[in-house]
N, C-alpha and C. Protein backbone atom coordinates (compact mmCIF):
# COMPACT_ATOMS: atom_id res chain seq x y z
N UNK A 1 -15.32 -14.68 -3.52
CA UNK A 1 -14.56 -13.47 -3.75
C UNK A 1 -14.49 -12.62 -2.48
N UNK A 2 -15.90 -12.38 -1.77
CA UNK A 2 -15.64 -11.71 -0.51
C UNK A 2 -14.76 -11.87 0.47
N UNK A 3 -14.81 -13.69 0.63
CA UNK A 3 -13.46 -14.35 1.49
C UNK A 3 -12.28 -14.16 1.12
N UNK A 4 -12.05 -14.19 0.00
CA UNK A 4 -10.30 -13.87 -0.72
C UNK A 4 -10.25 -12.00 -0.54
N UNK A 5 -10.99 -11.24 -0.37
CA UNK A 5 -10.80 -9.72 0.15
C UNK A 5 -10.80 -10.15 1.11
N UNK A 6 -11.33 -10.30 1.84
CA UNK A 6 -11.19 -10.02 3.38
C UNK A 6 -9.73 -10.76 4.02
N UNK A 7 -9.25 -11.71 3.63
CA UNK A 7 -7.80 -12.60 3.51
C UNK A 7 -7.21 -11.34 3.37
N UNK A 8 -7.37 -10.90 1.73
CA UNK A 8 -6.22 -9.60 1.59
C UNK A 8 -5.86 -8.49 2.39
N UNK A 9 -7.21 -8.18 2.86
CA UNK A 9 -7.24 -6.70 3.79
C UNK A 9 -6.70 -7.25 4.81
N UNK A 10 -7.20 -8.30 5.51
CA UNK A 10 -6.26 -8.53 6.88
C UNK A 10 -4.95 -8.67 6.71
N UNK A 11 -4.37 -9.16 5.96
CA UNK A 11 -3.44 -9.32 5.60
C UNK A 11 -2.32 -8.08 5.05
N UNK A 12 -2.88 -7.03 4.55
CA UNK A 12 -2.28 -5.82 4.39
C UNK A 12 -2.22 -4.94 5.63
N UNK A 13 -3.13 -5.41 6.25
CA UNK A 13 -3.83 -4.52 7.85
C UNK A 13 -2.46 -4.89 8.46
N UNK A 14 -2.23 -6.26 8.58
CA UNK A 14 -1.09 -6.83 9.53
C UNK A 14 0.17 -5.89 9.10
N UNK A 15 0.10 -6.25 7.75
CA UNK A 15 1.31 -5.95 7.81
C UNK A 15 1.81 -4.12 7.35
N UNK A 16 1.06 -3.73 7.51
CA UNK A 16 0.55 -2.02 7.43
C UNK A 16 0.83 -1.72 9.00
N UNK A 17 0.48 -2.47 9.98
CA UNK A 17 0.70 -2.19 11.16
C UNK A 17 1.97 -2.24 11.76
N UNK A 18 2.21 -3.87 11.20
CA UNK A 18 3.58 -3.97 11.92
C UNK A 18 4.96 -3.08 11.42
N UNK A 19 4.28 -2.37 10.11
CA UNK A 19 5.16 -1.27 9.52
C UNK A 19 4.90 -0.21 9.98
N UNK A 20 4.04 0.75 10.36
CA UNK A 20 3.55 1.97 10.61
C UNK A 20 4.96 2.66 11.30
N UNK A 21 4.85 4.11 11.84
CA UNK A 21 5.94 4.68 12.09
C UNK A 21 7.14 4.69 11.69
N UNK A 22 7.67 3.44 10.85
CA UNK A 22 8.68 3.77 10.53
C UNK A 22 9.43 4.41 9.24
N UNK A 23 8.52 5.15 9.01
CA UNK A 23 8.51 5.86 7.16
C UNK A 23 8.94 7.17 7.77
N UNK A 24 9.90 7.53 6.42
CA UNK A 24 10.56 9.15 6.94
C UNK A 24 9.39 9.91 6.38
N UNK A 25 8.39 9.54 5.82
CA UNK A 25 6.97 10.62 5.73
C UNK A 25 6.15 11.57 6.98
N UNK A 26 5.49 12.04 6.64
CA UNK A 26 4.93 12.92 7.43
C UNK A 26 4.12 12.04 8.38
N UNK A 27 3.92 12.35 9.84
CA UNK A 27 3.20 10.95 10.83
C UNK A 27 1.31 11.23 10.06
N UNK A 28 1.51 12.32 9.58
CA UNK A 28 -0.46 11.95 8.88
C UNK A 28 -0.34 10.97 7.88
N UNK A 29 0.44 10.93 7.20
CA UNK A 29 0.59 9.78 5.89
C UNK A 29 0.79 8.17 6.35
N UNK A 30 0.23 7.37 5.53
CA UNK A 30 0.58 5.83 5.30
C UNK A 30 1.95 5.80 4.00
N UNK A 31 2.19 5.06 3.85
CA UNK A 31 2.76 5.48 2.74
C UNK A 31 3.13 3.74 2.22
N UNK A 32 2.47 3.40 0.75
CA UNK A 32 2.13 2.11 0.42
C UNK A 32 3.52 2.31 -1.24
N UNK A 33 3.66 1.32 -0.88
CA UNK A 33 4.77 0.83 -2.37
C UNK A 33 4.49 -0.06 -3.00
N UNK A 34 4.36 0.19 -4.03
CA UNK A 34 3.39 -0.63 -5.09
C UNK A 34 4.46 -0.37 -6.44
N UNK A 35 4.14 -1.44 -7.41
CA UNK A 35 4.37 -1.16 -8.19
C UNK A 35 3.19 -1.74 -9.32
N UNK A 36 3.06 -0.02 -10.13
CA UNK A 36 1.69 -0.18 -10.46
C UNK A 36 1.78 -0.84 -12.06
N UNK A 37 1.93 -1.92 -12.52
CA UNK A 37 1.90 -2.72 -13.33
C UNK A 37 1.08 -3.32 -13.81
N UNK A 38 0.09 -3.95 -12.72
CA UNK A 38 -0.69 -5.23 -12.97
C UNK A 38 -2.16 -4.89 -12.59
N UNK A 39 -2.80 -4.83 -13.14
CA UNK A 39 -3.83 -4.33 -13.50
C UNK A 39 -4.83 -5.95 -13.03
N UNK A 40 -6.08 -6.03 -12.53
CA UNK A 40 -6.69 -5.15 -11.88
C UNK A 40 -6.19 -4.60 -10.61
N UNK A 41 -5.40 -4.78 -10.01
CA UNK A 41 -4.74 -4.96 -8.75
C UNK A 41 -4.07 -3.42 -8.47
N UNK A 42 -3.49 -2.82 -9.59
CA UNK A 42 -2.67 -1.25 -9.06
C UNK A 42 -2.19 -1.07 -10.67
N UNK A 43 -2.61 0.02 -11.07
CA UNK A 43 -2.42 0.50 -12.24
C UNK A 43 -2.52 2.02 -12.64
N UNK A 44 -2.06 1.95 -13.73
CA UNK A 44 -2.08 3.74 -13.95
C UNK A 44 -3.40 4.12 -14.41
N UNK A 45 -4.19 5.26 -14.39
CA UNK A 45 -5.29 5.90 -14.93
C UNK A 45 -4.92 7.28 -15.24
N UNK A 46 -5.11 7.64 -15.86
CA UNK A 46 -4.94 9.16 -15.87
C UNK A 46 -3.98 9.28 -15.52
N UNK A 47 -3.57 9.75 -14.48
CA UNK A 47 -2.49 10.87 -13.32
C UNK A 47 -2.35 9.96 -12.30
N UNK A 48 -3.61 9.30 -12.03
CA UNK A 48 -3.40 8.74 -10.74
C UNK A 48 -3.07 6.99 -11.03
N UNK A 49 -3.02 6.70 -9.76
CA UNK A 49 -2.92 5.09 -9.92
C UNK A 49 -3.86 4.79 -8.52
N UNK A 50 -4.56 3.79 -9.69
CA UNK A 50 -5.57 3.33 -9.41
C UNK A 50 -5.87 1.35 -9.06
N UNK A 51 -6.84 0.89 -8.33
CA UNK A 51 -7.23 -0.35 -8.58
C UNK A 51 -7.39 -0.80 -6.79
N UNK A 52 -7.61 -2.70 -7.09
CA UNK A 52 -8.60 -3.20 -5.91
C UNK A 52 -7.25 -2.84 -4.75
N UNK A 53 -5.76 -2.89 -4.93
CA UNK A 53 -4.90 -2.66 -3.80
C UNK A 53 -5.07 -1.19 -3.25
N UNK A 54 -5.15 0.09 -4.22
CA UNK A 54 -5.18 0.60 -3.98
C UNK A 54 -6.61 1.51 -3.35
N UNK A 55 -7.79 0.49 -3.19
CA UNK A 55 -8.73 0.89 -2.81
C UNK A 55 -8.55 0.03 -1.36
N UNK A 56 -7.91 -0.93 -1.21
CA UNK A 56 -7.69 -1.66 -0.09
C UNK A 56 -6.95 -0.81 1.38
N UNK A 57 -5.91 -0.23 0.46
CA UNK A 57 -4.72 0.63 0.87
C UNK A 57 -5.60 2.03 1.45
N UNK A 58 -6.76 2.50 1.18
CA UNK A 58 -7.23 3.66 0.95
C UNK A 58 -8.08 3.61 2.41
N UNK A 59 -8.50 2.43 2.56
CA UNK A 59 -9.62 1.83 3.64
C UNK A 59 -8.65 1.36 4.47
N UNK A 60 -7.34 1.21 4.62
CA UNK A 60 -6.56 1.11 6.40
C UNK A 60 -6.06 2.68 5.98
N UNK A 61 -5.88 3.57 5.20
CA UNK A 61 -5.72 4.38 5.51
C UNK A 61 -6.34 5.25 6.52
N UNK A 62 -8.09 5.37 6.12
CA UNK A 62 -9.33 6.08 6.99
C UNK A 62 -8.91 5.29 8.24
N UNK A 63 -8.74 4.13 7.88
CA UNK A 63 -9.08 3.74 9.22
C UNK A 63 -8.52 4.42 10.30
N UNK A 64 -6.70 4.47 10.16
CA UNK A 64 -5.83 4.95 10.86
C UNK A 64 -5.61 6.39 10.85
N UNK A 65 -6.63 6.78 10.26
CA UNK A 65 -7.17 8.35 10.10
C UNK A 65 -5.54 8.61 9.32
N UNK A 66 -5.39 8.33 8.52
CA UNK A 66 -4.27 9.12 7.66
C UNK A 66 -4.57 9.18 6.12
N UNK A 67 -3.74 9.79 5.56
CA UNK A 67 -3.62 10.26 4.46
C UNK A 67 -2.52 8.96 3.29
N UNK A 68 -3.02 8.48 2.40
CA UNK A 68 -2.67 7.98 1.70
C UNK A 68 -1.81 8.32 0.54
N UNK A 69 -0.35 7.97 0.86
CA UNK A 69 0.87 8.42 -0.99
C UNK A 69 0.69 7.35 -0.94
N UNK A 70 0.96 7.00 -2.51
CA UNK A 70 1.05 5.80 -3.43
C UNK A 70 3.01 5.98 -3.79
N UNK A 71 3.69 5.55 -3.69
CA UNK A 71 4.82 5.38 -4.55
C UNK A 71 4.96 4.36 -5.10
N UNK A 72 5.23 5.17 -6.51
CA UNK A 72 5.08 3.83 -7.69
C UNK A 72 6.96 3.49 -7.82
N UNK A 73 7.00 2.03 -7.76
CA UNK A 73 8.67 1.83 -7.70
C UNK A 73 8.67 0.22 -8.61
N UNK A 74 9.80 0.12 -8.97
CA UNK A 74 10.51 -1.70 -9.33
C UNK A 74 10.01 -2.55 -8.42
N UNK A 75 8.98 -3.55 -8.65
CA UNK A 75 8.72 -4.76 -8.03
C UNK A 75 9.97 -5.09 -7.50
N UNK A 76 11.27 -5.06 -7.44
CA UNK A 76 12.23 -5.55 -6.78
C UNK A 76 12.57 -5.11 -5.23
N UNK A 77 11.92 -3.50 -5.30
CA UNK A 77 12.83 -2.05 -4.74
C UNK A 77 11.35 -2.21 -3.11
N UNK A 78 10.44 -3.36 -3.30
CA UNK A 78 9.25 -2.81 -2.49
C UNK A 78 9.80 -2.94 -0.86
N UNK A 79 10.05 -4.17 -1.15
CA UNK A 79 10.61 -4.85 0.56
C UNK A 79 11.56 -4.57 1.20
N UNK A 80 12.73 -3.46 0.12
CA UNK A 80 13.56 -2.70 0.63
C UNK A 80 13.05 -1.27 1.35
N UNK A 81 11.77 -1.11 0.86
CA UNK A 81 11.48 0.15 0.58
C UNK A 81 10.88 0.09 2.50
N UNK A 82 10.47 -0.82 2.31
CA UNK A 82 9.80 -0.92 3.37
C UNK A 82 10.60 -1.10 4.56
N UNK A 83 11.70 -2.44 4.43
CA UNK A 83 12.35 -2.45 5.51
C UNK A 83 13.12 -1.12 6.16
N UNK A 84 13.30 -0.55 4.68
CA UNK A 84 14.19 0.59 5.48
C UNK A 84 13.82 1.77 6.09
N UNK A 85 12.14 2.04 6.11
CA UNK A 85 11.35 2.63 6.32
C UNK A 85 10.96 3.91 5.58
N UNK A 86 11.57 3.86 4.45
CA UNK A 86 10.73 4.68 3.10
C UNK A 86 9.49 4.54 2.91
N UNK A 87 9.20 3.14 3.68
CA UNK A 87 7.57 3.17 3.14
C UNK A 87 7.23 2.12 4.42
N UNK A 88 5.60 2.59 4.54
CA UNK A 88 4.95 2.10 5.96
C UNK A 88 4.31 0.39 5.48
N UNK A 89 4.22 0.29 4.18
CA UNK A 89 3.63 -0.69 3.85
C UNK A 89 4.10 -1.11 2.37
N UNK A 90 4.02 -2.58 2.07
CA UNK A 90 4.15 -2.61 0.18
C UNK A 90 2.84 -3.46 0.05
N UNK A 91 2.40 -3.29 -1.31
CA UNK A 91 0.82 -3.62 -1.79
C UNK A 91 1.09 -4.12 -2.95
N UNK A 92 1.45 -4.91 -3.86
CA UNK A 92 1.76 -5.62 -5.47
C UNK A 92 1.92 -6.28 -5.54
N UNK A 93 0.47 -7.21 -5.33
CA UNK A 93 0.63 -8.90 -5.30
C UNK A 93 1.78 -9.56 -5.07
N UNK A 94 1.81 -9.42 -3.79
CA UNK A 94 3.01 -10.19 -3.14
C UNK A 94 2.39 -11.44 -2.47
């Protein structure tokens, strides 16, 4: 299990990076697109949305000393979201 996280995180790291800057968000924010459906992975709790992506998402956030939005969107809408730079990263078991 530790090896299949650490796969994931690098793997979000990459591609969190090779996205960065180009989100019309604020430069303190990451900004991750998820769509929170699938449980254990990104899901609703309360108010917030929660789970292992979004604790993944939370830890390149610190890293890159920023601030973490979640936008919850259509599994369809992520890779648009991203290319077009609405969002710095997508996270929903892709």
């Amino acid at each position: 299990m530790r090896k299949v996280l650490s796969v994931v995180l690098a793997a979000t790291m990459a591609m969190s990076l090779a996205a960065c800057g180009g989100s019309g968000g604020d430069d303190n924010q990451l900004i991750m697109a998820t769509n929170a459906n699938f449980p254990p992975y990104e899901y609703h709790e309360g108010g917030e949305i929660v789970g292992i992506d979004v604790e993944i998402a939370q830890a390149i956030a610190e890293k890159l000393d920023k601030e973490l939005k979640i936008e919850d969107m259509e599994f369809g809408a992520i890779i648009d979201a991203v290319a077009s730079g609405k969002a710095d990263m997508g996270v929903a078991g892709m």
